[in-house]
N, C-alpha and C. Protein backbone atom coordinates (compact mmCIF):
# COMPACT_ATOMS: atom_id res chain seq x y z
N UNK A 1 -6.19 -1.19 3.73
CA UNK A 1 -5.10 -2.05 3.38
C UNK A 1 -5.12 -3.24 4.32
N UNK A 2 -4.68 -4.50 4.25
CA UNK A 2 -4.85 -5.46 4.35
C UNK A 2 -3.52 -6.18 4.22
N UNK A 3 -2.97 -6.51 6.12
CA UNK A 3 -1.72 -6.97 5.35
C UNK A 3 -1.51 -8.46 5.63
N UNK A 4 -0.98 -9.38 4.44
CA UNK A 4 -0.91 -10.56 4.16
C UNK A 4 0.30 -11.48 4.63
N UNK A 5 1.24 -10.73 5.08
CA UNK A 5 2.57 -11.28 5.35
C UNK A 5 3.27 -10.33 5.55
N UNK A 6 4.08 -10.94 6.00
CA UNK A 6 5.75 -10.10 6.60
C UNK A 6 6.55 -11.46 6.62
N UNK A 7 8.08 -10.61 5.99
CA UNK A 7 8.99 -11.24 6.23
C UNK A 7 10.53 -10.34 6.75
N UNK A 8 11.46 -10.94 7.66
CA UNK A 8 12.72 -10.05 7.81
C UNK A 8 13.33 -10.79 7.48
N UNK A 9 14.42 -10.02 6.80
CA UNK A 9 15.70 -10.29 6.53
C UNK A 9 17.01 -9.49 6.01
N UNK A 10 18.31 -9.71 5.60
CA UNK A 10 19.05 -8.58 5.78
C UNK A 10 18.94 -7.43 5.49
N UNK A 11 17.91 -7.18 5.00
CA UNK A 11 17.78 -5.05 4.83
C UNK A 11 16.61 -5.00 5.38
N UNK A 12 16.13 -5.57 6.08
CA UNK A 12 14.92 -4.83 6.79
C UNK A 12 13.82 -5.77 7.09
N UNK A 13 12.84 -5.04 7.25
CA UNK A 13 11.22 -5.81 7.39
C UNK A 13 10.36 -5.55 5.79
N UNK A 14 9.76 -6.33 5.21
CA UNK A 14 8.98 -6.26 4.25
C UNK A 14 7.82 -7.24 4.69
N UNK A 15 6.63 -6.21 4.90
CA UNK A 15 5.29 -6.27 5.01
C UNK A 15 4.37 -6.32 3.39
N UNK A 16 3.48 -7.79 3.23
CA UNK A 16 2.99 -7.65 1.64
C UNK A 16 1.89 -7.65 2.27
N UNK A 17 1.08 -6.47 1.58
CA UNK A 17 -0.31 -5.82 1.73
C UNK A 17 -1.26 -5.78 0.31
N UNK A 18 -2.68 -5.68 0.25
CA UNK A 18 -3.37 -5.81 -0.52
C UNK A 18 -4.53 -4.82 0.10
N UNK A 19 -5.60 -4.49 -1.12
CA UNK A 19 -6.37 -3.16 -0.59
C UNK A 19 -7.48 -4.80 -0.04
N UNK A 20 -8.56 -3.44 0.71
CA UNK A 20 -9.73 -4.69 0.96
C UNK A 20 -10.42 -4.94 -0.52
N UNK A 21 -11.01 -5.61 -0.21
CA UNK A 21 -11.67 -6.55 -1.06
C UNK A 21 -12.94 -5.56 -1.63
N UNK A 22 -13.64 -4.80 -1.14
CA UNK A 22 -14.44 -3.72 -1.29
C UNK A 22 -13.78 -3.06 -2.36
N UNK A 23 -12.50 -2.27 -2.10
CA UNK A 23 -11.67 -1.52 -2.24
C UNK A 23 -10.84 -2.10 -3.96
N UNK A 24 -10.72 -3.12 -4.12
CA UNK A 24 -9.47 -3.41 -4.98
C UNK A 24 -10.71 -3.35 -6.31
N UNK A 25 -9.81 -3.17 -7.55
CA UNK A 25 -10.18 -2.70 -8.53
C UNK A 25 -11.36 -1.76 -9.31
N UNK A 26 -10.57 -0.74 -8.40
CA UNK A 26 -11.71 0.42 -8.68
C UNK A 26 -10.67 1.69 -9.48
N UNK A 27 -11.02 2.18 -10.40
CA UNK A 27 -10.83 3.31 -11.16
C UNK A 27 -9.87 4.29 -10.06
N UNK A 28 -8.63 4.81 -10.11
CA UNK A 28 -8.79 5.58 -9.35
C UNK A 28 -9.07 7.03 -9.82
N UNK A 29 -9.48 7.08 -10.73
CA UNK A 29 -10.22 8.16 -10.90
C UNK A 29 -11.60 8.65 -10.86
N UNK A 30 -12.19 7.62 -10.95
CA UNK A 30 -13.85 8.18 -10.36
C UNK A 30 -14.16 6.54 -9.96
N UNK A 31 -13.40 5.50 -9.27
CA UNK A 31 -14.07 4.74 -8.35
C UNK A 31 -14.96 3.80 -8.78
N UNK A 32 -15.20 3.59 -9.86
CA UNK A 32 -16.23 2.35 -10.54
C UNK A 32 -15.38 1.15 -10.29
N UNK A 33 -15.94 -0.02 -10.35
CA UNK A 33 -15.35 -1.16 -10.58
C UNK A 33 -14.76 -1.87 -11.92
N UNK A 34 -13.77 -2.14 -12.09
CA UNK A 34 -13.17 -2.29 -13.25
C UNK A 34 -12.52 -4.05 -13.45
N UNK A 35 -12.59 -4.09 -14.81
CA UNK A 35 -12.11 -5.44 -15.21
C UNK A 35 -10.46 -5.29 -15.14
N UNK A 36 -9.84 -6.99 -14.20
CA UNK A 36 -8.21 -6.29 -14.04
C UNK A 36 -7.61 -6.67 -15.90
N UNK A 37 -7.17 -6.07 -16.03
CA UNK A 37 -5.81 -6.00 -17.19
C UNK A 37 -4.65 -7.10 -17.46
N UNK A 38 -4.17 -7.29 -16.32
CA UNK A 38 -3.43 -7.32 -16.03
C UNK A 38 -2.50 -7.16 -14.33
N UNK A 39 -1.48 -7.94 -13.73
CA UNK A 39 -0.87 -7.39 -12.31
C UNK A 39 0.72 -7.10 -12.83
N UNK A 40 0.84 -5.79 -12.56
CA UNK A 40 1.90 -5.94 -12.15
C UNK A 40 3.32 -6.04 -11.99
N UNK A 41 4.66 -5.74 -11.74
CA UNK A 41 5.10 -6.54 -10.91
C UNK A 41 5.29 -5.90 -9.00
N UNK A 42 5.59 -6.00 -8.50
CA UNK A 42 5.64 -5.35 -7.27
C UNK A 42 6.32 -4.89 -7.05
N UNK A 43 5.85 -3.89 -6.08
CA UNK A 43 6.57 -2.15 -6.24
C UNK A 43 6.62 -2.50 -4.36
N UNK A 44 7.71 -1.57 -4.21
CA UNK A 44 7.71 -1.19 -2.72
C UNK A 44 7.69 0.35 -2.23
N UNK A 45 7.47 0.48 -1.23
CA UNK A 45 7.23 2.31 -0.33
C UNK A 45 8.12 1.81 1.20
N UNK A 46 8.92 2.85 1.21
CA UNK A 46 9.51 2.83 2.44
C UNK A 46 8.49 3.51 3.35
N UNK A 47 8.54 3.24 4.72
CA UNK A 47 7.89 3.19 5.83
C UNK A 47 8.07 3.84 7.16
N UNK A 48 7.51 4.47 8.25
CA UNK A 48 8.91 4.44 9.36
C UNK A 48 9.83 3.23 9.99
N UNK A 49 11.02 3.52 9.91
CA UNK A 49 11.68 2.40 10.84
C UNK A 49 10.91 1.71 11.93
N UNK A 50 11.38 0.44 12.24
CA UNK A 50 10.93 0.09 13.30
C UNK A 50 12.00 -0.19 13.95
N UNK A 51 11.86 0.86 15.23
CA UNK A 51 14.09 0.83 15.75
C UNK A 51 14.67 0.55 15.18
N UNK A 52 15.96 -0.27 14.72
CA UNK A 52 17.17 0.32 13.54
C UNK A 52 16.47 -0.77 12.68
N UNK A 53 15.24 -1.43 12.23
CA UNK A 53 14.83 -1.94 11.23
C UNK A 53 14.54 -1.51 10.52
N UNK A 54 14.83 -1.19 8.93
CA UNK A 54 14.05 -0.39 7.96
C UNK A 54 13.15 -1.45 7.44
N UNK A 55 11.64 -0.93 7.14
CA UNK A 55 10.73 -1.17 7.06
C UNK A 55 9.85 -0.50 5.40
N UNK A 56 9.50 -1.68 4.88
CA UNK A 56 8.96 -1.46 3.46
C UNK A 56 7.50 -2.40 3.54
N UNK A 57 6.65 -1.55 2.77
CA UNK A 57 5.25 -2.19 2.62
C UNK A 57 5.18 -2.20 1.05
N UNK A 58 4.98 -3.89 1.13
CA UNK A 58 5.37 -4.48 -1.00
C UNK A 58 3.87 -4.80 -1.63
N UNK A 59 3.69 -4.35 -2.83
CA UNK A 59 2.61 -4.30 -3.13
C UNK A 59 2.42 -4.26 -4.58
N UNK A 60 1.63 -5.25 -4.75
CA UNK A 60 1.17 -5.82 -6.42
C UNK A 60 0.10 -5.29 -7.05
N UNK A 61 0.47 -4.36 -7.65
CA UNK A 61 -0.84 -3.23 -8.15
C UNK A 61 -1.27 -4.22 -9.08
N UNK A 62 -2.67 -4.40 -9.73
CA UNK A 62 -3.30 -4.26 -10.72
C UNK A 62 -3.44 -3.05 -11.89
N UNK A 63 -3.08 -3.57 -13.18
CA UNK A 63 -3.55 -2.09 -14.22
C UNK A 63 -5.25 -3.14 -14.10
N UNK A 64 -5.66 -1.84 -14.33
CA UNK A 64 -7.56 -2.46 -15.11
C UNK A 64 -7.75 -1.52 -15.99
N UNK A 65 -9.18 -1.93 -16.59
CA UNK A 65 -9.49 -0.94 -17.78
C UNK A 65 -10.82 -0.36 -17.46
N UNK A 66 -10.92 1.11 -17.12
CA UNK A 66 -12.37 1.42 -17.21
C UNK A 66 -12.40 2.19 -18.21
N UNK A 67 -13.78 2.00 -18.38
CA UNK A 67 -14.54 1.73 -20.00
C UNK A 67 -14.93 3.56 -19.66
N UNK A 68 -14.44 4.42 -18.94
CA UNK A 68 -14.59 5.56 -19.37
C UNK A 68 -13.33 6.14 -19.21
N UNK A 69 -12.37 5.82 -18.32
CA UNK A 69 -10.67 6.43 -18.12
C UNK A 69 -9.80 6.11 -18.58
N UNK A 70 -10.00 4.96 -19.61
CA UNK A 70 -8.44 3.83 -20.07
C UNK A 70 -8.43 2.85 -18.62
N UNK A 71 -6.83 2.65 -19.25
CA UNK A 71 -6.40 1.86 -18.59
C UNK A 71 -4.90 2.74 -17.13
N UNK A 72 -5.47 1.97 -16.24
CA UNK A 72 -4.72 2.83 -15.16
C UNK A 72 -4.37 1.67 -13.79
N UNK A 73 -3.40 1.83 -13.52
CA UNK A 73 -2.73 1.14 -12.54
C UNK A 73 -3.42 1.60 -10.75
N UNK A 74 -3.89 0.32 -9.92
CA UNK A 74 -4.33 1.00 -8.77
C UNK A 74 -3.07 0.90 -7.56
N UNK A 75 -3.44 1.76 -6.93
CA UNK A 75 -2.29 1.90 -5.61
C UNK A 75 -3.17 1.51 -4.10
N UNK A 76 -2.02 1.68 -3.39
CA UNK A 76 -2.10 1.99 -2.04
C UNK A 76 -1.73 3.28 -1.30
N UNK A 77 -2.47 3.89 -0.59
CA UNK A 77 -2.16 5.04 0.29
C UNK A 77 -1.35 4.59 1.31
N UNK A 78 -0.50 5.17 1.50
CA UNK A 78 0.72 4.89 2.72
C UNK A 78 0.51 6.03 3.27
N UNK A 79 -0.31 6.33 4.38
CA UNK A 79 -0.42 7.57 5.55
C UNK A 79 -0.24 6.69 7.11
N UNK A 80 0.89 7.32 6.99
CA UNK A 80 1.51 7.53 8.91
C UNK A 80 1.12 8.31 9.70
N UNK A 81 0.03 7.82 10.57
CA UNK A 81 0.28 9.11 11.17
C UNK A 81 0.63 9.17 12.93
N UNK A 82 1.21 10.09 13.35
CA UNK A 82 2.21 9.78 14.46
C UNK A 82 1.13 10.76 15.14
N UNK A 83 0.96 10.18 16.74
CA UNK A 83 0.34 11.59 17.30
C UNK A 83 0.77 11.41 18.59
N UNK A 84 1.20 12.57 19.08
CA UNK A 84 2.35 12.92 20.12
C UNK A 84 1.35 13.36 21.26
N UNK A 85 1.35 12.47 22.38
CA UNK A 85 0.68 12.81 23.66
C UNK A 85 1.25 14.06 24.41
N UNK A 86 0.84 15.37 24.89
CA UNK A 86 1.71 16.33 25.32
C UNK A 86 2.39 15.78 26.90
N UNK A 87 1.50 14.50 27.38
CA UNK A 87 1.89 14.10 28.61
C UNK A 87 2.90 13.71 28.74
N UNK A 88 3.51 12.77 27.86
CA UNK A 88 4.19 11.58 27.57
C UNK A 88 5.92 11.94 27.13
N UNK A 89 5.63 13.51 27.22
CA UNK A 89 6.82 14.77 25.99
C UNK A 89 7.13 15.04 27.11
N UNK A 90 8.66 14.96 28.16
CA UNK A 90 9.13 15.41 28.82
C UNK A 90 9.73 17.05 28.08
N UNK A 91 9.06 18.07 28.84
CA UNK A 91 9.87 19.38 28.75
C UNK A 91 11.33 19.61 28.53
């Protein structure tokens, strides 16, 4: 993911992201490259806060058409992942 902008304002932070360039219009079902369809309109995924900011990553799917699955809308994976130093963890 690939992110293009951020903006804040009264409800939060909104981050607009796009897949890489490798990555964007591929089947997500078996990964070929596909002709786009069509975009759209943009969808959002809530995020973790960033201290009392709520935080959303906005994102303009493409439908495409592969010529063996139909037609299917691509996403973004939103994985957080938090990893807790045992040092850093007061008892």
């Amino acid at each position: 993911m690939v992110v293009t902008g951020a903006r804040m304002g009264g409800c939060g932070i909104v981050v607009f992201a796009r897949p890489y360039s490798k990555e964007a219009l591929r089947c997500p079902v078996c990964g070929r490259r596909c002709a786009c369809h069509v975009h759209i309109e943009p969808r959002r995924w809530r995020v973790m806060d960033l201290g009392r900011a709520k935080c959303w990553i906005e994102y303009r799917p493409a439908r495409m058409n592969c010529s063996e699955h139909g037609v299917h809308a691509n996403g973004i994976e939103v994985h957080v992942r938090l990893r807790v130093d045992e040092r850093s963890c007061p008892d």
